[in-house]
Structure formats: C-alpha cells, structure tokens
C-alpha atoms as a PDB file:
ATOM      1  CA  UNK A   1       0.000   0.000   0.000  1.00  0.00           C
ATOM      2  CA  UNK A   2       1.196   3.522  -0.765  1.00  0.00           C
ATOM      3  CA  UNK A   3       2.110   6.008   2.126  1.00  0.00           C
ATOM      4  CA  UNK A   4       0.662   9.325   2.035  1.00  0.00           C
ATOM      5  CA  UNK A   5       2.538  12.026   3.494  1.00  0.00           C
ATOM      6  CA  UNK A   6       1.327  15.689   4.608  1.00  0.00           C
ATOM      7  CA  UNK A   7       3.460  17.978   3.188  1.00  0.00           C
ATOM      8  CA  UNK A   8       4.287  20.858   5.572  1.00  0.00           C
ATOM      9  CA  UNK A   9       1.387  19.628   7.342  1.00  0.00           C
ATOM     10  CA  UNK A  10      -1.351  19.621   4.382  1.00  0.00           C
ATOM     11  CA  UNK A  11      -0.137  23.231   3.339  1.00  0.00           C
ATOM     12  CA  UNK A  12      -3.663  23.025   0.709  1.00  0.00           C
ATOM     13  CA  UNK A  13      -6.072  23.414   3.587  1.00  0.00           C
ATOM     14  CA  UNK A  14      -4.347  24.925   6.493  1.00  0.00           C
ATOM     15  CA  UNK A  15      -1.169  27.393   6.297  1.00  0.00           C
ATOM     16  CA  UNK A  16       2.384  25.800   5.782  1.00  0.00           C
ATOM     17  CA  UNK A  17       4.094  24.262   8.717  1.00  0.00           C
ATOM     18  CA  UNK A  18       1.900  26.227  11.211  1.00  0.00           C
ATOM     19  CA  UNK A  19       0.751  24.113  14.552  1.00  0.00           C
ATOM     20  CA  UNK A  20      -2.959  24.679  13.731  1.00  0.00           C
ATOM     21  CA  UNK A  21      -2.084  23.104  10.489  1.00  0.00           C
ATOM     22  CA  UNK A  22      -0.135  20.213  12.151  1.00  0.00           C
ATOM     23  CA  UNK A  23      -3.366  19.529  14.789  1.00  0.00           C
ATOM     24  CA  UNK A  24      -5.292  19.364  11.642  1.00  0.00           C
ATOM     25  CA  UNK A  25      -3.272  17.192   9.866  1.00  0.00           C
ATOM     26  CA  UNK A  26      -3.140  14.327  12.265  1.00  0.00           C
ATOM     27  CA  UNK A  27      -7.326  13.779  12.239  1.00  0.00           C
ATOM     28  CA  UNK A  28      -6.718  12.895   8.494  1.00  0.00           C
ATOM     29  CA  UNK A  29      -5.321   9.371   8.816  1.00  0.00           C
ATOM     30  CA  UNK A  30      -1.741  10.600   6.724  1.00  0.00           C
ATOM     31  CA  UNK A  31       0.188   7.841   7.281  1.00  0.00           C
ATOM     32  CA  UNK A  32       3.337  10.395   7.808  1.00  0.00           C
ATOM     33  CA  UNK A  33       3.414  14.205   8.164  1.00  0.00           C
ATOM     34  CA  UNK A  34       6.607  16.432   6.541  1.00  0.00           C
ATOM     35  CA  UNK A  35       7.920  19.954   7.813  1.00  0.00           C
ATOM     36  CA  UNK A  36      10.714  22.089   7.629  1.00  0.00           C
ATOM     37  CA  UNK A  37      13.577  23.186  10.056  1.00  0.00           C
ATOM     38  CA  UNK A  38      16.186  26.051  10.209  1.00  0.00           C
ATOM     39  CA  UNK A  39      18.427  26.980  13.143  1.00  0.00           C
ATOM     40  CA  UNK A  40      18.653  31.127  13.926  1.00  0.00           C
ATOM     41  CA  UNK A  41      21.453  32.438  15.450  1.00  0.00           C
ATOM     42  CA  UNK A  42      20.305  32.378  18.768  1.00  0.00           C
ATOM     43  CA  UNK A  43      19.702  28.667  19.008  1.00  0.00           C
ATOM     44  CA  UNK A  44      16.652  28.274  18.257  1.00  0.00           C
ATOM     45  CA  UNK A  45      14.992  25.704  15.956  1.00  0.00           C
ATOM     46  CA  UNK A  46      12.286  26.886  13.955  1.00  0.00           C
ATOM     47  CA  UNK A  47       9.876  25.441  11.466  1.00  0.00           C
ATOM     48  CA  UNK A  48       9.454  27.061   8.654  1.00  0.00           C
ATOM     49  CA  UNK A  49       9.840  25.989   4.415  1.00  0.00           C
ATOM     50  CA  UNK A  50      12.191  29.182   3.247  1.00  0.00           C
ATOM     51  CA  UNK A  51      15.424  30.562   4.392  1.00  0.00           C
ATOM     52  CA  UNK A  52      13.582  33.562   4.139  1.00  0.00           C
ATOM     53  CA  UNK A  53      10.780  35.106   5.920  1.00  0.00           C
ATOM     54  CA  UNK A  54       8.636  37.234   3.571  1.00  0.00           C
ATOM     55  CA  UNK A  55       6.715  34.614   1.841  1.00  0.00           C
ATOM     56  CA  UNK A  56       4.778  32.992   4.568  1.00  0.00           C
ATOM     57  CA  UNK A  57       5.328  34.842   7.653  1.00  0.00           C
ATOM     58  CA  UNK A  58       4.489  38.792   8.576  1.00  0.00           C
ATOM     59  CA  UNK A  59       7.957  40.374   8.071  1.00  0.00           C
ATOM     60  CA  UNK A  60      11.104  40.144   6.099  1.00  0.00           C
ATOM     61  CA  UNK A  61      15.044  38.513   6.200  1.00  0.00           C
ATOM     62  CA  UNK A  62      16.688  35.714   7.029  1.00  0.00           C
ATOM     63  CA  UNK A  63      15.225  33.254   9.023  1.00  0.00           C
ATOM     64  CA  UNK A  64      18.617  32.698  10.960  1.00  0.00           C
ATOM     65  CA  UNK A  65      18.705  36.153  12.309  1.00  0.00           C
ATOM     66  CA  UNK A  66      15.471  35.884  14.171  1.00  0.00           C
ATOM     67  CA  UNK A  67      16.007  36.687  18.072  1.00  0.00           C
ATOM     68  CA  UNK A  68      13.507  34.133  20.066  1.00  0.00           C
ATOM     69  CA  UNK A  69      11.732  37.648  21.215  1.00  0.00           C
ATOM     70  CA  UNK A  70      11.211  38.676  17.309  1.00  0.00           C
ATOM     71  CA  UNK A  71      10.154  34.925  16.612  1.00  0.00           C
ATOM     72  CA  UNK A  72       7.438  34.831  19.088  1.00  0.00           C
ATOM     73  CA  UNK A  73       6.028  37.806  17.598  1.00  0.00           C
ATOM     74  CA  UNK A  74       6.311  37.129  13.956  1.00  0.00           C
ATOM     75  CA  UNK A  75       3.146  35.541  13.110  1.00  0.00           C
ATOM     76  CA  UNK A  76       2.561  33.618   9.871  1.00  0.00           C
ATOM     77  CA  UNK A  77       0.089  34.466   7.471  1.00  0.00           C
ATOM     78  CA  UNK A  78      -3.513  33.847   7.812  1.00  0.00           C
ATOM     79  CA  UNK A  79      -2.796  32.700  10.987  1.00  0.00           C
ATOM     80  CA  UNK A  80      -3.039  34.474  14.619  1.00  0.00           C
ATOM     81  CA  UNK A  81       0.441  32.189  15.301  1.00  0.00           C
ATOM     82  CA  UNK A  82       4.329  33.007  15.608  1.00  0.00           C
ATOM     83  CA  UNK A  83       6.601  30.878  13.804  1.00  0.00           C
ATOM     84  CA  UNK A  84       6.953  27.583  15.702  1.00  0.00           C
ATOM     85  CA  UNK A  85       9.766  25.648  17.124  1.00  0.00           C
ATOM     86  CA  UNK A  86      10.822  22.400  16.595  1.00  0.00           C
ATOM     87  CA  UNK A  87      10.032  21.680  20.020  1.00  0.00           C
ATOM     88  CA  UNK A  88       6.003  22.962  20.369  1.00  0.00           C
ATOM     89  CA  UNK A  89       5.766  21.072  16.564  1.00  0.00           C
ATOM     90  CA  UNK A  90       6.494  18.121  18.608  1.00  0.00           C
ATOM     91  CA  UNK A  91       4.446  18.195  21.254  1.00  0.00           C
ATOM     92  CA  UNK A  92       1.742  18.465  19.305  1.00  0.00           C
ATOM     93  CA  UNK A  93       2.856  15.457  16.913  1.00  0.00           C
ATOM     94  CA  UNK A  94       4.304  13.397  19.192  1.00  0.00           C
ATOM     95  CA  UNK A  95       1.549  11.707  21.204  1.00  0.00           C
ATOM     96  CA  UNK A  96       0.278  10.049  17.713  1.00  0.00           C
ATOM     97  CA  UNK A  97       2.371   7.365  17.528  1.00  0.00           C
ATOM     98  CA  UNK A  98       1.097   5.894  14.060  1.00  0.00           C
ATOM     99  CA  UNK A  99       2.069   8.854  11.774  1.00  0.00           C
ATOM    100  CA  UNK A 100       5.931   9.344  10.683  1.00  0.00           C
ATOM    101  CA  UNK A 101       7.600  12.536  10.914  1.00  0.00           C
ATOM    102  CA  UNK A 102       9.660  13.926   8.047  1.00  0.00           C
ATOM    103  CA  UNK A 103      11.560  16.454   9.119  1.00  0.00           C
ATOM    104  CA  UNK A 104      13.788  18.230   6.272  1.00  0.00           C
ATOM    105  CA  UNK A 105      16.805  20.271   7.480  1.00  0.00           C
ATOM    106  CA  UNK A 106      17.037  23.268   5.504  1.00  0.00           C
ATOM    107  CA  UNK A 107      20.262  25.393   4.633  1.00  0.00           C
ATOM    108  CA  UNK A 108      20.008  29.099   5.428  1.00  0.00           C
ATOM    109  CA  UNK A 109      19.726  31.814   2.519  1.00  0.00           C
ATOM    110  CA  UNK A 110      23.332  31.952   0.938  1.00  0.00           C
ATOM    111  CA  UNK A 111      22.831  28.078   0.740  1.00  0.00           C
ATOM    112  CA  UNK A 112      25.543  27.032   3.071  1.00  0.00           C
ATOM    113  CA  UNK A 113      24.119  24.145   5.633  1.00  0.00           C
ATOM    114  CA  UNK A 114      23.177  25.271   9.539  1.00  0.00           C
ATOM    115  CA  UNK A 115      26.174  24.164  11.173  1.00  0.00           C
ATOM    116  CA  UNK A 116      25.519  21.960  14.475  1.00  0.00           C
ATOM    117  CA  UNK A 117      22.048  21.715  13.225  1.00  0.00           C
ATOM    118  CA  UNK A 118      21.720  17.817  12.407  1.00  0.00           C
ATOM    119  CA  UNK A 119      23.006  16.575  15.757  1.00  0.00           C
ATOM    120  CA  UNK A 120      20.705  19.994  17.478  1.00  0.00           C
ATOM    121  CA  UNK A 121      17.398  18.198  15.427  1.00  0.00           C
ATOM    122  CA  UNK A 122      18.303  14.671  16.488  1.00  0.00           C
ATOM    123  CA  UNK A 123      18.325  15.581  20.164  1.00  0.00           C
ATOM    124  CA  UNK A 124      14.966  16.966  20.103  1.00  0.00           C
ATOM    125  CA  UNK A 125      13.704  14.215  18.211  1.00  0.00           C
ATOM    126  CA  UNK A 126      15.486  11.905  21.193  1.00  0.00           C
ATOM    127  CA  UNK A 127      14.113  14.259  23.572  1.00  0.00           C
ATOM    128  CA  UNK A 128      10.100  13.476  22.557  1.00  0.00           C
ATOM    129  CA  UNK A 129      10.942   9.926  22.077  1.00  0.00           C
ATOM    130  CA  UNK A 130      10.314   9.928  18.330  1.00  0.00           C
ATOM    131  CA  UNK A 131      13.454   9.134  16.534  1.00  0.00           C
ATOM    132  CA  UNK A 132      12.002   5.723  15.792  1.00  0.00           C
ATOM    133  CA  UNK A 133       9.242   6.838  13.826  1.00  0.00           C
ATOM    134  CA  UNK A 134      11.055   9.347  12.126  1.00  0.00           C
ATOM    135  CA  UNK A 135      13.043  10.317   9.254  1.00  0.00           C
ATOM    136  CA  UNK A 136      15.668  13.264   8.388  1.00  0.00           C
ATOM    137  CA  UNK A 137      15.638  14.604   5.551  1.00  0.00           C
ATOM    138  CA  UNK A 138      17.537  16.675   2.909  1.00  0.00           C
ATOM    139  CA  UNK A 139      18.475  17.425  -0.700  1.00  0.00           C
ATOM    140  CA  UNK A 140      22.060  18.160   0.696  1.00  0.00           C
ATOM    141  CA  UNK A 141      24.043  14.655   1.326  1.00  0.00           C
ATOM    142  CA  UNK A 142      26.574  16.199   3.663  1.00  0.00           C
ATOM    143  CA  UNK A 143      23.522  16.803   5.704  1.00  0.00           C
ATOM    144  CA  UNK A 144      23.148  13.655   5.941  1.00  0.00           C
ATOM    145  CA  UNK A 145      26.234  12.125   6.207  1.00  0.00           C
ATOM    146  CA  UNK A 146      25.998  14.554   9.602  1.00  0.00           C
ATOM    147  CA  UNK A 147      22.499  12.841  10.793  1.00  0.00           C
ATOM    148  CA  UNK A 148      24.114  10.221   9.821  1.00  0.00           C
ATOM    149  CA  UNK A 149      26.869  10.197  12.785  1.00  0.00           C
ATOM    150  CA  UNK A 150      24.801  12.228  14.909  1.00  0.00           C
ATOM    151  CA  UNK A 151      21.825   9.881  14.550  1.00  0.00           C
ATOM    152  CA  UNK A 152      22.976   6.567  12.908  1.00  0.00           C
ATOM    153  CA  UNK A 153      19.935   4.898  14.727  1.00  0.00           C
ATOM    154  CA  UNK A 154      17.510   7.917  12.969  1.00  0.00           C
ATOM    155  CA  UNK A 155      16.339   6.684   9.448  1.00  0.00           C
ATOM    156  CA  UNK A 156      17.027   9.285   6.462  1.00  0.00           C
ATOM    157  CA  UNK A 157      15.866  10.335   2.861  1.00  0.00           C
ATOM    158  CA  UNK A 158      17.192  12.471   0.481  1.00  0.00           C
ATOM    159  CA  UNK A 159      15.397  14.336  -2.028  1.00  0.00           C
ATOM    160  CA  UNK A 160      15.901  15.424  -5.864  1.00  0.00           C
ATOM    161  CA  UNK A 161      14.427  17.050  -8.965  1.00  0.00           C
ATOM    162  CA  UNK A 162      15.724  17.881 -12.281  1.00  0.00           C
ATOM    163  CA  UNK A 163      17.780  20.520 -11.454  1.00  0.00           C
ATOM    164  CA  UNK A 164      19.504  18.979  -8.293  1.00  0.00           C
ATOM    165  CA  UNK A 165      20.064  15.645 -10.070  1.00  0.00           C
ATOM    166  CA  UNK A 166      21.947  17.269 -13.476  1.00  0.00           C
ATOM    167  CA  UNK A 167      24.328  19.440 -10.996  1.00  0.00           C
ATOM    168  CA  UNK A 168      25.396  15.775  -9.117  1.00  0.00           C
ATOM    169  CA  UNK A 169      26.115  14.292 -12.642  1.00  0.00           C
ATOM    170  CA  UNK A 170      22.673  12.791 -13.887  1.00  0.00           C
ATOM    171  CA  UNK A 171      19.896  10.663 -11.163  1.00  0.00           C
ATOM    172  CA  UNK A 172      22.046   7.546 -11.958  1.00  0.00           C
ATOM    173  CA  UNK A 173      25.128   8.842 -10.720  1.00  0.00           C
ATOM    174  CA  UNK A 174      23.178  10.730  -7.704  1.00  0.00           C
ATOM    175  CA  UNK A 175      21.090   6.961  -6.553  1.00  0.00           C
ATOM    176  CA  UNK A 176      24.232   5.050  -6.615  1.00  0.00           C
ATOM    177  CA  UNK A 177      25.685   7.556  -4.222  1.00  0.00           C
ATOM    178  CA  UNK A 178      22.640   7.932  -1.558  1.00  0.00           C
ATOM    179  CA  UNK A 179      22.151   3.930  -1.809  1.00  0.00           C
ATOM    180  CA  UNK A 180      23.942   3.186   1.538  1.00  0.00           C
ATOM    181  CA  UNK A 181      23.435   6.283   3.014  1.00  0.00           C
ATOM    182  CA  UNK A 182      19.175   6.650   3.253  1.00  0.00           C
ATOM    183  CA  UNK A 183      15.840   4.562   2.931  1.00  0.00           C
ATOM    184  CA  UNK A 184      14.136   6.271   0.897  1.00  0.00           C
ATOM    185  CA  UNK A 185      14.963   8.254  -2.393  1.00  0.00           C
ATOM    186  CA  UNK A 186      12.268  11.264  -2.764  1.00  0.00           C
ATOM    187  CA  UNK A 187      12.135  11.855  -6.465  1.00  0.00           C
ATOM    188  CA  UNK A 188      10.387  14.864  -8.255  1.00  0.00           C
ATOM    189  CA  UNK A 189       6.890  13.481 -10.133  1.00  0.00           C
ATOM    190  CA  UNK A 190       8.024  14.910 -13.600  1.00  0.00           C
ATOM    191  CA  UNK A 191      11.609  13.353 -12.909  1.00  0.00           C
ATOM    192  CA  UNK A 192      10.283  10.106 -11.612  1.00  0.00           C
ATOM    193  CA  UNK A 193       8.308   9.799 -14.641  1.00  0.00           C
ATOM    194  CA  UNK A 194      11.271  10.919 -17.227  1.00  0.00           C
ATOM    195  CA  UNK A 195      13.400   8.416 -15.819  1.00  0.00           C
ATOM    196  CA  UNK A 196      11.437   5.860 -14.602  1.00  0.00           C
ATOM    197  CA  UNK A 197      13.214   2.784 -16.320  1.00  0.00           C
ATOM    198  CA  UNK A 198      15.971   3.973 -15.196  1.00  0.00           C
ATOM    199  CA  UNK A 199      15.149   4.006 -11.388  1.00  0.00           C
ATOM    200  CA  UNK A 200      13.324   0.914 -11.377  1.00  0.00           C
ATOM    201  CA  UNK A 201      16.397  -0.785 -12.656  1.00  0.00           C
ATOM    202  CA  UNK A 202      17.951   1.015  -9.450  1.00  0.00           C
ATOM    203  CA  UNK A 203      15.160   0.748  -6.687  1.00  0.00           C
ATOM    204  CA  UNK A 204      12.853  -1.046  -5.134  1.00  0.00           C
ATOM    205  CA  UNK A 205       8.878   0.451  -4.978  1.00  0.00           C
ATOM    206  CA  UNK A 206       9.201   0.727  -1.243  1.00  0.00           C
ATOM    207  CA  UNK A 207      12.286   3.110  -1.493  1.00  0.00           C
ATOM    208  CA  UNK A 208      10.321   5.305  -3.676  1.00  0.00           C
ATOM    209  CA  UNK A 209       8.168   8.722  -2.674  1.00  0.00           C
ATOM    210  CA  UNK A 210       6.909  10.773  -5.718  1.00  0.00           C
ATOM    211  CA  UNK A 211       6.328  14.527  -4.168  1.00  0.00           C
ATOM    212  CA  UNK A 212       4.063  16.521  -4.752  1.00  0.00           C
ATOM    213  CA  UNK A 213       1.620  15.100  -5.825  1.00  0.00           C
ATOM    214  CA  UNK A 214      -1.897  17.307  -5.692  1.00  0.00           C
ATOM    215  CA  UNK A 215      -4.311  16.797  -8.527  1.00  0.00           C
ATOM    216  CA  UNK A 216      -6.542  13.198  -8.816  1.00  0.00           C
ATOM    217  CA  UNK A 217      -4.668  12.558 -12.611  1.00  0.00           C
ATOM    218  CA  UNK A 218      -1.341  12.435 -10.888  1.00  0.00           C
ATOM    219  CA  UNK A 219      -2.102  10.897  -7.175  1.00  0.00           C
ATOM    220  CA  UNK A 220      -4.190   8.150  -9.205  1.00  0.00           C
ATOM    221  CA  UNK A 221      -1.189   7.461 -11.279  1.00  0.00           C
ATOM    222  CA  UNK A 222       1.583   6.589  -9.209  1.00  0.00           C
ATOM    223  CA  UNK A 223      -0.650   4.834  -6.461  1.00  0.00           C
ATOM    224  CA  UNK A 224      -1.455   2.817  -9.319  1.00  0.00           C
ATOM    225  CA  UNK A 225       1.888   1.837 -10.193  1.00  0.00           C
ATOM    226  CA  UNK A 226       2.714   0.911  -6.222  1.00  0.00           C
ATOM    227  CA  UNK A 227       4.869   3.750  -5.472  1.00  0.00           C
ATOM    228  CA  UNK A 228       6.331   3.157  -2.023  1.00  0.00           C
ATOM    229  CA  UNK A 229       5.096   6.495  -1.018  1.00  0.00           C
ATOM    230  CA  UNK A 230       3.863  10.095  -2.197  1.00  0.00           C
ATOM    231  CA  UNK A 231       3.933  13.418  -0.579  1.00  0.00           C
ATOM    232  CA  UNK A 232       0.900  16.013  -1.120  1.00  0.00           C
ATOM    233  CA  UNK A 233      -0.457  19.490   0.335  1.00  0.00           C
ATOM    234  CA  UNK A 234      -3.711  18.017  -0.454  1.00  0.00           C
ATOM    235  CA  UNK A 235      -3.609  14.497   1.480  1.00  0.00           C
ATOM    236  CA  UNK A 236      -7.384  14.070   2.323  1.00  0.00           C
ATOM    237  CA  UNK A 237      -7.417  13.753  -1.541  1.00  0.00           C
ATOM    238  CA  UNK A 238      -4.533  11.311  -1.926  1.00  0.00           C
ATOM    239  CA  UNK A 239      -6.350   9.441   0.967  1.00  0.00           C
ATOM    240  CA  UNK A 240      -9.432   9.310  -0.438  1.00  0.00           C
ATOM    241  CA  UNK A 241      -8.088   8.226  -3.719  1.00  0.00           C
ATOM    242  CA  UNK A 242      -5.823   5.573  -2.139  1.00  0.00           C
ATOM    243  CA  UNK A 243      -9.309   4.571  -0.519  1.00  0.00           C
ATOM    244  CA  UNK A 244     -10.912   3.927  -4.111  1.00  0.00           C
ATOM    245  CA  UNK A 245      -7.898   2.054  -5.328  1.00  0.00           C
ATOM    246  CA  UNK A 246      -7.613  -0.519  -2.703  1.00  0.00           C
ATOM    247  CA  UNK A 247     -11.574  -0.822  -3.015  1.00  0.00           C
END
C-alpha cells in the first residue's frame, strides 16, 4: 500500500508548517506528516519551508537572524500564530504514535548548511521519544552524512528534482551515491516519470516517494503503479483516492 505524506502539514487546507495546520493534519489518517527546520542564530529551531521570511510569515530577512523575542512575535500568514519551534511542533505530533515525521533540514539563505544543526534536530527528536518513527531529511548529502553520525539509529531520505540531479552528474550517478546512506529516495513526479526505467532498474517500490503530488490525474497514477510512497499538500485527496484504489 502507498504512504501518504502531509506535506508541511497539508499546506492546501491549512497554512504551511503552522501548529494549527499540524493539529489538523493528524485527524486525516496521513500515514506520515513532513515539515521544515532552520536553526537562527540564537539557538533556536524553527519550522518554517524558506530561508527567508517574507513569503509565509508577517515580516522580512533571514530566518537565521530571528532573536527568540522577534520569533514569538512574527506571526505567519492567515494565521493568529508566531513561527513555531521544533520543540512545540512536537508536542503536538508526538503523542500520535502511528504517523511518521519527516523532518527536512534546511540550509540558510546563501545556501551554506546550519552548522551543528543535524546533531541539534536529532536531540529533540530523542528528547520526545520519536526518533524511531522518524526520518531526516535533505536534498544536501553532507547533511546527511551529519544525521548520519549524529543519529545513525535515525532513518534518512534524500530528495531530488531535475535541477539537483543534473548538478550531481545525472539521477544515476546521484542513486548510486545515496544507496547506503538513506531509505528512501524522494524523487520529483516529472523526474520520476522521465526516468522511470531507469530508477526501477535502481530501486525497489518501497524506497520510492513521488512529491508533490496534488491533482486526482497524478495521485491516481503513481498509487497505481505501487509507489512506495507520495507526498501532497492536499492528502485528504490522496487518501481518499488511495481509498478507491484498494476498493
């Protein structure tokens, strides 16, 4: 059976990565739910998609440069809520022990990786007891060669699209050098599809998650091909279609 995943919560019917969304998300039945972490400066870390802050929250810069006083009151749009933690995402997630948690460590906005940051998001994951049931994430493989030693117990999977697999010398080259190092292999749709042959020489079905996936044509198509997984902002749809497949 394909997984569905809720990415940044289920950003199509509840704002991106924001703990009403997350609350929301779990009363779907997503079998995993995705979300986004940077570290700031002062130590803090947040959830949020972009390295920058103008596109879903109420002001502008660099993430990393958010004091924890400025964080509390930067609210996110359409919402009446600051920009989360890692730690209050957790608590909320936490206590629902049958959904995954894919948490993607981000790099900050002159694309350089957080440094500390893999080893900071593994001991919050340790510290709610979740690191089981999770997975770290990251287009960026020295990000996870650092979960990696920081977390070798901590599953991982790495993602790419078009773009990201031509600059690491074509998706061949790029699977046969994640293969030992994650689970799963998160693969653009429109990739996937270009170079499917190709992969399934490569990979099993269960190390496979096609993201994002939002309209019916699409969602229908790879759970119908057994796709180990998917990733969507509009999971009660993917559900609901994985629903009329099995039936």
């Amino acid at each position: 059976m394909t997984l569905i995943t809720g990415h940044r919560g289920a950003r199509n019917l509840w704002p991106e990565n924001s703990l009403t969304g997350f609350r929301n998300a779990v009363t779907l039945g997503v079998d995993a739910i995705e979300f986004d972490v940077h570290l700031t400066r002062a130590g803090e870390l947040v959830v949020i998609h972009d390295a920058t802050l103008e596109r879903t929250a109420e002001a502008f810069g660099p993430v990393q440069e958010l004091s924890a006083e400025a964080r509390r009151a930067t609210l996110l749009k359409g919402t009446h809520e600051a920009v989360p933690t890692l730690g209050e995402v957790l608590e909320v997630l936490a206590p629902h022990a049958g959904i995954d948690l894919h948490v993607e460590i981000k790099i900050d906005e002159t694309g350089r990786p957080y440094p500390g940051i893999a080893a900071r998001v593994a001991a919050e994951l340790a510290r709610f007891g979740v690191g089981e049931r999770s997975y770290l994430t990251s287009f960026d493989t020295s990000v996870l060669e650092d979960c990696r030693l920081h977390a070798p117990a901590v599953s991982r999977l790495v993602s790419v699209n078009a773009a990201w697999a031509e600059k690491q010398g074509g998706l061949g080259a790029f699977i046969e050098r994640v293969d030992g190092l994650v689970e799963i292999v998160a693969i653009h749709h429109a990739l996937m599809e270009a170079e499917w042959d190709l992969i399934r020489t490569r990979l099993p079905l269960d190390r496979l998650c096609a993201w994002t996936l939002n309209d019916e044509p699409a969602i229908r198509h790879w759970l119908n091909r057994g796709i180990g997984s998917l990733t969507s902002d509009s999971p009660d749809l993917a559900l609901r279609l994985r629903a009329d497949v099995a039936g």
